[in-house]
Protein backbone atom coordinates (compact mmCIF):
# COMPACT_ATOMS: atom_id res chain seq x y z
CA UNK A 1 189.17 165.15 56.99
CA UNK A 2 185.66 164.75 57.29
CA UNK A 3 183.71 167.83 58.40
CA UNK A 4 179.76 168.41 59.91
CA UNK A 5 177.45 169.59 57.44
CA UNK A 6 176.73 172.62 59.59
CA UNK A 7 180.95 173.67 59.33
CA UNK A 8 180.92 172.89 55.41
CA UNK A 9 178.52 175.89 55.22
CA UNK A 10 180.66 177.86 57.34
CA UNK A 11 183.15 177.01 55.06
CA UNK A 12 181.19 178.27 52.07
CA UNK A 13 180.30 180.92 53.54
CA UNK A 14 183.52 182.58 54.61
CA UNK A 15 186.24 181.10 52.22
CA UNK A 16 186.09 183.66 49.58
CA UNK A 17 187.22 185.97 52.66
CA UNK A 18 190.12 184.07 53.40
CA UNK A 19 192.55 185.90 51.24
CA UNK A 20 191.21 189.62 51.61
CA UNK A 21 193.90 192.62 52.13
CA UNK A 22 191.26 193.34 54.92
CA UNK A 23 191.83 190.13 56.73
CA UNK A 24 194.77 189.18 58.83
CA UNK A 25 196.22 185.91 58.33
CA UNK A 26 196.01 183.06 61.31
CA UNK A 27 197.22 179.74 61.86
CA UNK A 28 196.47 176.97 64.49
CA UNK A 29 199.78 175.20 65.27
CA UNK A 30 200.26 172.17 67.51
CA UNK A 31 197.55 169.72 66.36
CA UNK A 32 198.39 166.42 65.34
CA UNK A 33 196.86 166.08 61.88
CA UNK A 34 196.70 161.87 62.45
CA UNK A 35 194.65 162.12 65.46
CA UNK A 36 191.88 165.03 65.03
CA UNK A 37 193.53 167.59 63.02
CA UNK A 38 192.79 171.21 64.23
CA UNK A 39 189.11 172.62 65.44
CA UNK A 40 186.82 172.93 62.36
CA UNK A 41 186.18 176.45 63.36
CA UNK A 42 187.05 179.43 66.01
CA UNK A 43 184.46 181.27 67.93
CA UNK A 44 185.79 185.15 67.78
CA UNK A 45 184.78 187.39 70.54
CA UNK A 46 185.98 190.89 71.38
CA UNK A 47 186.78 191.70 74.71
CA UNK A 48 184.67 194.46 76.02
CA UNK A 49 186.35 195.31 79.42
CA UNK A 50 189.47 194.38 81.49
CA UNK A 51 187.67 194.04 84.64
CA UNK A 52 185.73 191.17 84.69
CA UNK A 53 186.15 190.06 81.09
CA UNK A 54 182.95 190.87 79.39
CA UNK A 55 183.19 189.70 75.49
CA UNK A 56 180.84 189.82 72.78
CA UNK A 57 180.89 187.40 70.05
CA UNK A 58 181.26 188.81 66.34
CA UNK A 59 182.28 186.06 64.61
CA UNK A 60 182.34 182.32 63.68
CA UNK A 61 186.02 181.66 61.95
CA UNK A 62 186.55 178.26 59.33
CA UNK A 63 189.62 176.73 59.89
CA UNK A 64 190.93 174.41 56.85
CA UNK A 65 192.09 171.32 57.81
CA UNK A 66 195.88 172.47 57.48
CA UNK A 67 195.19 174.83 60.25
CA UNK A 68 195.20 177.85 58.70
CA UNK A 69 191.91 180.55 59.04
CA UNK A 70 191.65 184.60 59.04
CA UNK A 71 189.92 187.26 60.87
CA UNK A 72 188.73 191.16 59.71
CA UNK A 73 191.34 193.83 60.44
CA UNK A 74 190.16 196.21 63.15
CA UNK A 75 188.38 199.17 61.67
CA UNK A 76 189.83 201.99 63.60
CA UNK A 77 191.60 201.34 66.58
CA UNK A 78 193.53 198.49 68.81
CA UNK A 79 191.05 195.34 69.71
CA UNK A 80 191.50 192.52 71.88
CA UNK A 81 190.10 190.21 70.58
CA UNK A 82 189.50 186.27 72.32
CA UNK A 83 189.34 183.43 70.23
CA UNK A 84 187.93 179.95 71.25
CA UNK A 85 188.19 176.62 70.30
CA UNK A 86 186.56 175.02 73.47
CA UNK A 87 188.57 173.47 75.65
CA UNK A 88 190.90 176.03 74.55
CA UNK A 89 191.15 179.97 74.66
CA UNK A 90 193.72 182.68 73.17
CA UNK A 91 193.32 186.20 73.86
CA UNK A 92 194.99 188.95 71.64
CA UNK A 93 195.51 192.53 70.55
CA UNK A 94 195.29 193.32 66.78
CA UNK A 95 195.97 196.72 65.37
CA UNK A 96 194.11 198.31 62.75
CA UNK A 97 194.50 199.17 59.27
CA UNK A 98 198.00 197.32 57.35
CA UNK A 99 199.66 197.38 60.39
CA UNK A 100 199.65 193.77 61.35
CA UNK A 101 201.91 192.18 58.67
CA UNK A 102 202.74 189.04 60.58
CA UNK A 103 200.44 185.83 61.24
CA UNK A 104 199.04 184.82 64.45
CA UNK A 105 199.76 181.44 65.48
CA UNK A 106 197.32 180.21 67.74
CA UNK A 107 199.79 177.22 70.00
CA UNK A 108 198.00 174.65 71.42
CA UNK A 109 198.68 174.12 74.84
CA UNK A 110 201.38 170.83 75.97
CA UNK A 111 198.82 170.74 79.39
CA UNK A 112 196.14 168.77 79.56
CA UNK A 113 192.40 170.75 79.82
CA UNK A 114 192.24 171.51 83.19
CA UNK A 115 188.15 172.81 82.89
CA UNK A 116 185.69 172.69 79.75
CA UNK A 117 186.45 175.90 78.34
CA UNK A 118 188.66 179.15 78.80
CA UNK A 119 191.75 177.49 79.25
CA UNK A 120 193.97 180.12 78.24
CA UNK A 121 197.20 179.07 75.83
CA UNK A 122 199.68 181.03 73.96
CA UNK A 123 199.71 182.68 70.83
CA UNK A 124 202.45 184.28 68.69
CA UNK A 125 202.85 186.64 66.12
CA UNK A 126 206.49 187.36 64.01
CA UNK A 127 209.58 188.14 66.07
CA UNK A 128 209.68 191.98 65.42
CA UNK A 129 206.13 192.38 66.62
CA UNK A 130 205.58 194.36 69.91
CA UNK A 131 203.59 191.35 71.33
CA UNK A 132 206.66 189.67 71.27
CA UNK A 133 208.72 192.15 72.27
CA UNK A 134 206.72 192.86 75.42
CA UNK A 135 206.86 188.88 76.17
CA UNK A 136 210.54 189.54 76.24
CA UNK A 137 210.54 192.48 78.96
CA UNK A 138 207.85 190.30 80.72
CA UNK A 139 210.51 187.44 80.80
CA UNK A 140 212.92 189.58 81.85
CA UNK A 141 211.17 191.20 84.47
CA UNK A 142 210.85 187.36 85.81
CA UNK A 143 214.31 187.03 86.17
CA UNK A 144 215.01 190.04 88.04
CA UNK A 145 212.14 189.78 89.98
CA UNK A 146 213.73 185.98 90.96
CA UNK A 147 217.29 187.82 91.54
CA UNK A 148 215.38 190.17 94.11
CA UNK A 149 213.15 187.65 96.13
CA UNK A 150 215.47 187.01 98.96
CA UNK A 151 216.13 190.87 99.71
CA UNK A 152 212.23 191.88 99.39
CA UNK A 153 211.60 189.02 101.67
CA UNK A 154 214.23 190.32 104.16
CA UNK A 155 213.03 193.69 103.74
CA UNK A 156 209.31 192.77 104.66
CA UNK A 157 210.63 190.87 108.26
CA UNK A 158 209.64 187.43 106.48
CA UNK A 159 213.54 185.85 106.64
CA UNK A 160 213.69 187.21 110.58
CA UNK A 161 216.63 188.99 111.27
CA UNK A 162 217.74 189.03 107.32
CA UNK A 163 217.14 192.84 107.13
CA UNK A 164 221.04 193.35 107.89
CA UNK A 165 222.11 191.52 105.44
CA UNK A 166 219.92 193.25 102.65
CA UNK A 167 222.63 194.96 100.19
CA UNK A 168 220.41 198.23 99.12
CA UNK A 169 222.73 199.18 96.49
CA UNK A 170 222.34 195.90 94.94
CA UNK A 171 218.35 195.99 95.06
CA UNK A 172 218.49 199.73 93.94
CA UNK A 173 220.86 198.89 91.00
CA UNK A 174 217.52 195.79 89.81
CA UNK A 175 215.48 198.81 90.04
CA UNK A 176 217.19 201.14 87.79
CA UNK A 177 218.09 198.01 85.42
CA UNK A 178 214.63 197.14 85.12
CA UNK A 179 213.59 200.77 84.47
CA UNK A 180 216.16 201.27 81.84
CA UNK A 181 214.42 198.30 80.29
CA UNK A 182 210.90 199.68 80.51
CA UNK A 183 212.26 203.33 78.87
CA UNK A 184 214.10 201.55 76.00
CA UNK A 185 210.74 199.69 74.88
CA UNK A 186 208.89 202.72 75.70
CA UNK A 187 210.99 204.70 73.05
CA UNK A 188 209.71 201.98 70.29
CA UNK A 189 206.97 203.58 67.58
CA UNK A 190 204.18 200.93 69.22
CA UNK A 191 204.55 201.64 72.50
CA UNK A 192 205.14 205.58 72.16
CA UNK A 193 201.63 207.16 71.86
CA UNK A 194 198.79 205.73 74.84
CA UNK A 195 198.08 202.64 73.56
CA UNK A 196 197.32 198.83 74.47
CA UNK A 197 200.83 197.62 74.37
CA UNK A 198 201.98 200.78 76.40
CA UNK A 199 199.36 200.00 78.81
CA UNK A 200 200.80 196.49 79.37
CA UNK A 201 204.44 197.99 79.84
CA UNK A 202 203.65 200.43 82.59
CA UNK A 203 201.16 197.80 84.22
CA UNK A 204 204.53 195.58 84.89
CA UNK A 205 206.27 198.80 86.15
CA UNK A 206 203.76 199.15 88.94
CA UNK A 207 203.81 195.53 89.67
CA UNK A 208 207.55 195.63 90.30
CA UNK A 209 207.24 199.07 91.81
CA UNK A 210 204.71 197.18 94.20
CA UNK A 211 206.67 194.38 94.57
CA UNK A 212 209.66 196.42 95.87
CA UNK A 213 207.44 197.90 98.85
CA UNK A 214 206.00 201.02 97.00
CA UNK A 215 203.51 202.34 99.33
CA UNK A 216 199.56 202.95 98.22
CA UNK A 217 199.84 206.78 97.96
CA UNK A 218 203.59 206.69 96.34
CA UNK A 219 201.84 204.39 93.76
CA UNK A 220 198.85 206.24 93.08
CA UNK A 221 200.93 209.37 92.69
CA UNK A 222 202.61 207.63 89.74
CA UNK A 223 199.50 206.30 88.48
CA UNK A 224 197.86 210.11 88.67
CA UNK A 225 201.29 211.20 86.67
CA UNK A 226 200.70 208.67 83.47
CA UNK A 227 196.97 209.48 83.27
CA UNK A 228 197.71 212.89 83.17
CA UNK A 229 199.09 212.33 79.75
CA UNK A 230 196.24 210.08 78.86
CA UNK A 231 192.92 212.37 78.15
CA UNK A 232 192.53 211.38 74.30
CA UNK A 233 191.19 208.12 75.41
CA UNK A 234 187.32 207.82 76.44
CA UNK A 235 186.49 205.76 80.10
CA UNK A 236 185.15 203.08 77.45
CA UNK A 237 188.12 203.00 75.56
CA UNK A 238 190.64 202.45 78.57
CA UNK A 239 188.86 199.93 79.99
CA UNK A 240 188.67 197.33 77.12
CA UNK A 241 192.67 197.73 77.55
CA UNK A 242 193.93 194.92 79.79
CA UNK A 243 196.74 196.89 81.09
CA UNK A 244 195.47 199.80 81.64
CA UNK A 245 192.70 197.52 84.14
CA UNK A 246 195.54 196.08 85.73
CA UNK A 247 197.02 199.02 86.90
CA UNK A 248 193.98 200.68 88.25
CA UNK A 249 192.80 197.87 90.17
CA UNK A 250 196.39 197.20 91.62
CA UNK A 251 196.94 201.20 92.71
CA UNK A 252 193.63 201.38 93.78
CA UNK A 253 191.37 197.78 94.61
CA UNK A 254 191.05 199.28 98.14
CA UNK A 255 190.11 202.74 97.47
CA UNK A 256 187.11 202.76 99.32
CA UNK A 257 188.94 201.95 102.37
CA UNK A 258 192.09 204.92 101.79
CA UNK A 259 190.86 207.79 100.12
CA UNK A 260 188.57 209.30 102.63
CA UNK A 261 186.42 208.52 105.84
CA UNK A 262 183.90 206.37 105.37
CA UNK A 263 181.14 208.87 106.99
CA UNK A 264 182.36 211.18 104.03
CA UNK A 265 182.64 208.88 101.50
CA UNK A 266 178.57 207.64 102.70
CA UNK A 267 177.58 211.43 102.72
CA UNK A 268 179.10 212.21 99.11
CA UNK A 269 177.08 209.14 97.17
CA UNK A 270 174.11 210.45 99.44
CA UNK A 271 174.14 214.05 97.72
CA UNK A 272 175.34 212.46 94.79
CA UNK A 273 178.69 214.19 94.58
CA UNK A 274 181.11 212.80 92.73
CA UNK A 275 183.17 215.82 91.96
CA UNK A 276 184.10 215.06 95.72
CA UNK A 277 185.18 211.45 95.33
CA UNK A 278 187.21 212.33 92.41
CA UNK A 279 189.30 214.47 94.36
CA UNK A 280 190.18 212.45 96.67
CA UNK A 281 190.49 209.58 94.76
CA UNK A 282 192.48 212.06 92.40
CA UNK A 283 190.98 210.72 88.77
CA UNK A 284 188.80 212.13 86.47
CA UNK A 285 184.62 212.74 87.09
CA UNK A 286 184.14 210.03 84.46
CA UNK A 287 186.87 207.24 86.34
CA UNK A 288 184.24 207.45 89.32
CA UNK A 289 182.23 204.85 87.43
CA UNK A 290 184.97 202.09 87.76
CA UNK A 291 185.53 202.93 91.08
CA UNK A 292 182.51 202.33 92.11
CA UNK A 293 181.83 199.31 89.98
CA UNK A 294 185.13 197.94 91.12
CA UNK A 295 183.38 198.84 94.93
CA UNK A 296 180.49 196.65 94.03
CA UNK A 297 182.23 193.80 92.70
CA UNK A 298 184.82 193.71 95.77
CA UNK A 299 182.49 194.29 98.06
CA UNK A 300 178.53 194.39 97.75
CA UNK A 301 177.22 197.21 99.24
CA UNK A 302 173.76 199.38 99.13
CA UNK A 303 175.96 202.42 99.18
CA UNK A 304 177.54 201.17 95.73
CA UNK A 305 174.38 200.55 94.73
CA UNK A 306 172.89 203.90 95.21
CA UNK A 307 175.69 205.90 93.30
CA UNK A 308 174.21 203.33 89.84
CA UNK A 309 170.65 204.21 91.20
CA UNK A 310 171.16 208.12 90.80
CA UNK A 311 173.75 207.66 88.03
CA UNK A 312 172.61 205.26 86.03
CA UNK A 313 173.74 206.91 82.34
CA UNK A 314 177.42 206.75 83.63
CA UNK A 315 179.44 205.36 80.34
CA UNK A 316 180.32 201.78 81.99
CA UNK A 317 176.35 201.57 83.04
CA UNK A 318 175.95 199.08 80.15
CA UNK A 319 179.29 196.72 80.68
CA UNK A 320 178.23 196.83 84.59
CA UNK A 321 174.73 195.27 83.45
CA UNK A 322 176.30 192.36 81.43
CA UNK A 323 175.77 188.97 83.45
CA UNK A 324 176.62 187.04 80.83
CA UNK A 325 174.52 185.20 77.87
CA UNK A 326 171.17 184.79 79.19
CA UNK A 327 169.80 180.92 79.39
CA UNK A 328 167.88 180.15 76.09
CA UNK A 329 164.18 180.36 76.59
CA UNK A 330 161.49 178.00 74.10
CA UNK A 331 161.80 180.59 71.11
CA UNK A 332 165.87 180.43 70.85
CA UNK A 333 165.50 176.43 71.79
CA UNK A 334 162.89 175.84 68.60
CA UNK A 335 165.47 177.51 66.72
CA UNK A 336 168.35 175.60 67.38
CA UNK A 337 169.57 172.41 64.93
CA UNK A 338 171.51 169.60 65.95
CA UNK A 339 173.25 166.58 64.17
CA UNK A 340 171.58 162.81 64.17
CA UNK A 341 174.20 160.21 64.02
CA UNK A 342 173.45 160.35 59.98
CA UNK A 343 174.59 163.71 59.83
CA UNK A 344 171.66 165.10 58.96
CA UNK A 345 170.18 168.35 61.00
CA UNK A 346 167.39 168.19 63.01
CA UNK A 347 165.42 171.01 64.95
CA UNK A 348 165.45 171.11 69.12
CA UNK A 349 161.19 171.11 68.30
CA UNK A 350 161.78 167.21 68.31
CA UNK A 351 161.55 167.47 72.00
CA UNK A 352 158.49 169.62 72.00
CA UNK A 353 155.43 167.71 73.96
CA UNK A 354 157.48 165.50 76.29
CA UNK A 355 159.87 166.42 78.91
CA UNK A 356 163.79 165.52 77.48
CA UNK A 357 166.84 165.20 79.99
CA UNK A 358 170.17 165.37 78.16
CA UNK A 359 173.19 163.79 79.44
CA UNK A 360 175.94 165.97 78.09
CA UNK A 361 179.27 164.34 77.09
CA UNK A 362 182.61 164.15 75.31
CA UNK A 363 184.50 161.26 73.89
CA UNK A 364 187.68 159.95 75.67
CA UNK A 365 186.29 160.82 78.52
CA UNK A 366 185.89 158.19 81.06
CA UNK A 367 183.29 159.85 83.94
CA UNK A 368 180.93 160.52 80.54
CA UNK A 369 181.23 156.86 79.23
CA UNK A 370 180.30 155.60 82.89
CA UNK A 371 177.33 158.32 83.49
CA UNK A 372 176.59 157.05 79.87
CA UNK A 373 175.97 153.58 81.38
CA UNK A 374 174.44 154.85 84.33
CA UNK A 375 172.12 157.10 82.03
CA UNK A 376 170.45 154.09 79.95
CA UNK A 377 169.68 152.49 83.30
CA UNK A 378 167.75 155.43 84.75
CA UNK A 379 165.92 155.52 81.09
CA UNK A 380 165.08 151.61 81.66
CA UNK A 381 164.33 152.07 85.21
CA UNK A 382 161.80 154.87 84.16
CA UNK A 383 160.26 153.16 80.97
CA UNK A 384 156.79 151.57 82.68
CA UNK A 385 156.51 154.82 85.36
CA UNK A 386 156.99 158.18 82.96
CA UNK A 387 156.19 157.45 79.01
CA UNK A 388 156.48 161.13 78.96
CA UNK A 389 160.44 161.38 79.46
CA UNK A 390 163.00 161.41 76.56
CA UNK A 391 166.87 160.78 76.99
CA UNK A 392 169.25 162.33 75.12
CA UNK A 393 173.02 162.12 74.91
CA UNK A 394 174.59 165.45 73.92
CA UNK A 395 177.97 165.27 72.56
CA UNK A 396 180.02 168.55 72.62
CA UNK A 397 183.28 167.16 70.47
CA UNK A 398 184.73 169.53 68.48
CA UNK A 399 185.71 167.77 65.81
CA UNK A 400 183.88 165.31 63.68
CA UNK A 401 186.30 162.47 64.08
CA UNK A 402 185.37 162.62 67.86
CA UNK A 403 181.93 162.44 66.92
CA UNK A 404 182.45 159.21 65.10
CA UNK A 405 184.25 157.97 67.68
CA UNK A 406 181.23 158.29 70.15
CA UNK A 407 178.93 157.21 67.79
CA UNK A 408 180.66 153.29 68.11
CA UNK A 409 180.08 153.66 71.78
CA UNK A 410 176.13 153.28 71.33
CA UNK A 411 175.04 150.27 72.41
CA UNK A 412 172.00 150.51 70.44
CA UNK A 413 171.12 152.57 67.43
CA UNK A 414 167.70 153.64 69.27
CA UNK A 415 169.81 155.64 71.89
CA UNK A 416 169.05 159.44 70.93
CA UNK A 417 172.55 160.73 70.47
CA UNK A 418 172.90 164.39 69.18
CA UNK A 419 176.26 166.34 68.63
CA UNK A 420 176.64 170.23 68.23
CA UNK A 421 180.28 170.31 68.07
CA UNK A 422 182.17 172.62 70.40
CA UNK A 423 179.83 175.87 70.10
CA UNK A 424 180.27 178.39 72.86
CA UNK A 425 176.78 179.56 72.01
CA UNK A 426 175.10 175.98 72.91
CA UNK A 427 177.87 176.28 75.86
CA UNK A 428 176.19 179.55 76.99
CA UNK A 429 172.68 178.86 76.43
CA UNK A 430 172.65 175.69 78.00
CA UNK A 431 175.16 176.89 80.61
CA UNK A 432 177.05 173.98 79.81
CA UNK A 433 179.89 174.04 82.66
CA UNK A 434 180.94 170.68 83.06
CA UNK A 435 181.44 167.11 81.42
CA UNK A 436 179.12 165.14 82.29
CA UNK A 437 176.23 167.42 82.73
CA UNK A 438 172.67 167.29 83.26
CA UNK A 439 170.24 169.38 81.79
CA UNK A 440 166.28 169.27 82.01
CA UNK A 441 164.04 170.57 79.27
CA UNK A 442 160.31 171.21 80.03
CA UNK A 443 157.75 169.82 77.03
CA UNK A 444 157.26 173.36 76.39
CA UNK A 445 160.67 174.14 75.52
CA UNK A 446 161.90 176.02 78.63
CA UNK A 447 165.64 174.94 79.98
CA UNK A 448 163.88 173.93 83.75
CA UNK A 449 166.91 173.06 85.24
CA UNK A 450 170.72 173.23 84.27
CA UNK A 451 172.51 171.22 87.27
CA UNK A 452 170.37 168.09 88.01
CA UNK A 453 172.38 165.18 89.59
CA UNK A 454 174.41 162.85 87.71
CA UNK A 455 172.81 159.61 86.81
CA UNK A 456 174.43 157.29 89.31
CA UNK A 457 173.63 160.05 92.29
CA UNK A 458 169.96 160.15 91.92
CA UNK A 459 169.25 161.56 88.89
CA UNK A 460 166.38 159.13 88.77
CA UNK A 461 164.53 160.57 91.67
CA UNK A 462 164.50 164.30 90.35
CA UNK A 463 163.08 162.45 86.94
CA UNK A 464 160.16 160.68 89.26
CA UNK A 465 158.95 164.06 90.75
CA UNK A 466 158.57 165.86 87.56
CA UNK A 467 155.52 167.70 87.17
């Protein structure tokens, strides 16, 4: 299969890698080879937090053409890692050192895209992996939970009078089958010491210990109980563990509302102490942080606000501050390449000196092809009024036989089509959303707007009034 220029020297780059000891080994499976084949290449992030899903990018992975790619081993401990392949997503946990024996198989998912990116599919790893083995408690969790609907409902008052009928022995006997379940795992080698995959076992315990009617306090107690037996772990080394996020925020999303007064609770962030809002929320000094980030997420408050003002060197300061990637500015734009419809790469400082609008777009896609249409008709409309305006079409396919297949939908070889494959970072620094997109670029190289209207809803008038 044919390949961009810019992936070949990924592919140079990277392929003497492929079969290190220090690498585990990947594979993309689902991909019909005669249509497109597999992505060319995986963006690799790790996940920095559980809470809102902060990620970092650390690497760009090749993928040959029969699917298969590889990734570095962790260095020390448990990462969860997030691989991309815009429109699709696959987050995972990889252990360090030899541990990991088995490949990762990245599935492609039977559903159509529902949005651009971060569509989140499944991924697999050999059958005596504790990935697998937690999918199978999760799965059985689901049935159980299905066998216990009707009584939980009657319990709650939502079937009417159907409390009388509930049989307690049969909703208690669920409960001590599902528990038996949860222990046995728990006795396995890689869920045994605090740990990722234990996290994700004892998150599903409090969901079902929820779901049965557990009260706040009765959950929080158990909560207080595992992380009692948790202190080897830092605050910045729980939270990047997806399990241990969940069941925080599900014992306590409302703390701010149950733990104490809220004349108390405005008095202690006033004096600045948190020793008091630790105690009641019963955690440790350094789980105050969360709490109060998770406070300013929920619910936007000055009081929030003022516990970051006076403790501003708290260890989750920094993940708190991440808003995602910036917008680029002129310097990262003038640095950027893109691909002509000859393949060859060309730098974003042919825009420089005129403003450019770019219409951004992805083949087999039937709202781009008619904003396409829409697009040269604004650019003719425009052509004795503003000299000064360039049009570009953007392509975002992530493969190059996608490319080629947009390239026969010109209609002229002097439209200015440009592809960057499926790159989260053009994603990001354009904060390319949607397909089809507008974007605005000033003749100095500054992204002036990311959101203008389509062509056929009056993208010509924002064009008219640009100054």
């Amino acid at each position: 299969m044919k390949r961009g220029f810019f992936v070949l020297v990924l592919f140079f780059h990277a392929g003497v890698l492929v079969f290190s000891q220090n690498h585990i080994q990947g594979v993309m499976s689902g991909w019909a080879e005669a249509q497109s084949g597999p992505p060319s290449f995986l963006f690799m992030y790790e996940a920095l937090d559980g809470v809102v899903g902060n990620r970092t990018l650390i690497d760009i992975l090749p993928v040959n053409s029969d699917g298969s790619f590889s990734f570095a081993r962790p260095p020390a401990t448990e990462r969860v890692y997030e691989f991309e392949a815009p429109p699709w997503s696959w987050k995972i946990l990889a252990r360090p050192d030899d541990i990991e024996s088995d490949t990762l198989t990245l599935l492609k998912s039977t559903m159509g895209p529902t949005r651009l990116r971060r569509v989140m599919s499944k991924s697999t790893w050999g059958s005596d992996h504790p990935s697998w083995k937690y999918d199978r408690l999760r799965l059985y969790a689901a049935e159980l939970d299905a066998l216990a609907l009707y009584d939980r409902m009657a319990l709650s008052g939502a079937v009417g009078g159907g409390t009388r009928l509930v049989d307690l022995n049969y909703t208690d006997s669920l409960d001590v089958v599902f528990e038996q379940a949860c222990a046995a795992l728990l006795s396995d080698p890689a869920f045994r010491h605090p740990s990722h995959y234990r996290d994700l076992v004892f998150a599903l315990r409090l969901q079902w210990k929820r779901d049965s009617g557990l009260s706040s306090n009765l959950l929080r107690q158990i909560w207080q109980e595992e992380a009692r037996a948790d202190t080897a772990r830092t605050i910045l080394e729980k939270v990047q563990s997806q399990g241990w996020c969940s069941s925080w925020i599900d014992v306590n999303k409302s703390w701010y509302q149950e733990v104490a007064p809220p004349s108390d609770l405005i008095s202690w962030v006033n004096n600045n102490n948190s020793d008091s809002i630790a105690l009641a929320l019963g955690c440790p000094l350094d789980e105050v942080a969360l709490a109060m980030w998770w406070w300013e997420l929920s619910e936007p408050n000055p009081i929030a606000s003022l516990w970051w003002l006076n403790n501003s060197d708290a260890p989750l300061s920094s993940l708190r501050m991440l808003n995602g990637s910036e917008l680029w500015n002129a310097l990262d734009l003038v640095n950027q390449v893109w691909t002509n419809p000859s393949s060859n790469l060309i730098s974003l400082d042919e825009l420089e000196g005129k403003w450019a609008v770019i219409l951004v777009v992805k083949s087999r896609s039937s709202a781009s092809m008619r904003e396409w249409s829409a697009f040269r008709a604004v650019e003719r409309s425009l052509q004795s009024a503003r000299n000064d305006i360039q049009f570009v079409v953007l392509s975002i396919d992530g493969t190059r036989w996608a490319w080629d297949e947009l390239l026969s939908a010109r209609q002229s070889s002097s439209d200015m089509l440009r592809w960057v494959g499926a790159d989260t970072r053009w994603l990001d620094g354009l904060s390319i959303e949607s397909i089809p997109q507008t974007i605005i670029i000033s003749p100095t190289l500054e992204v002036h707007s990311v959101s203008s209207r389509l062509p056929s809803q009056g993208l010509g008038q924002v064009l008219v009034k640009l100054k």
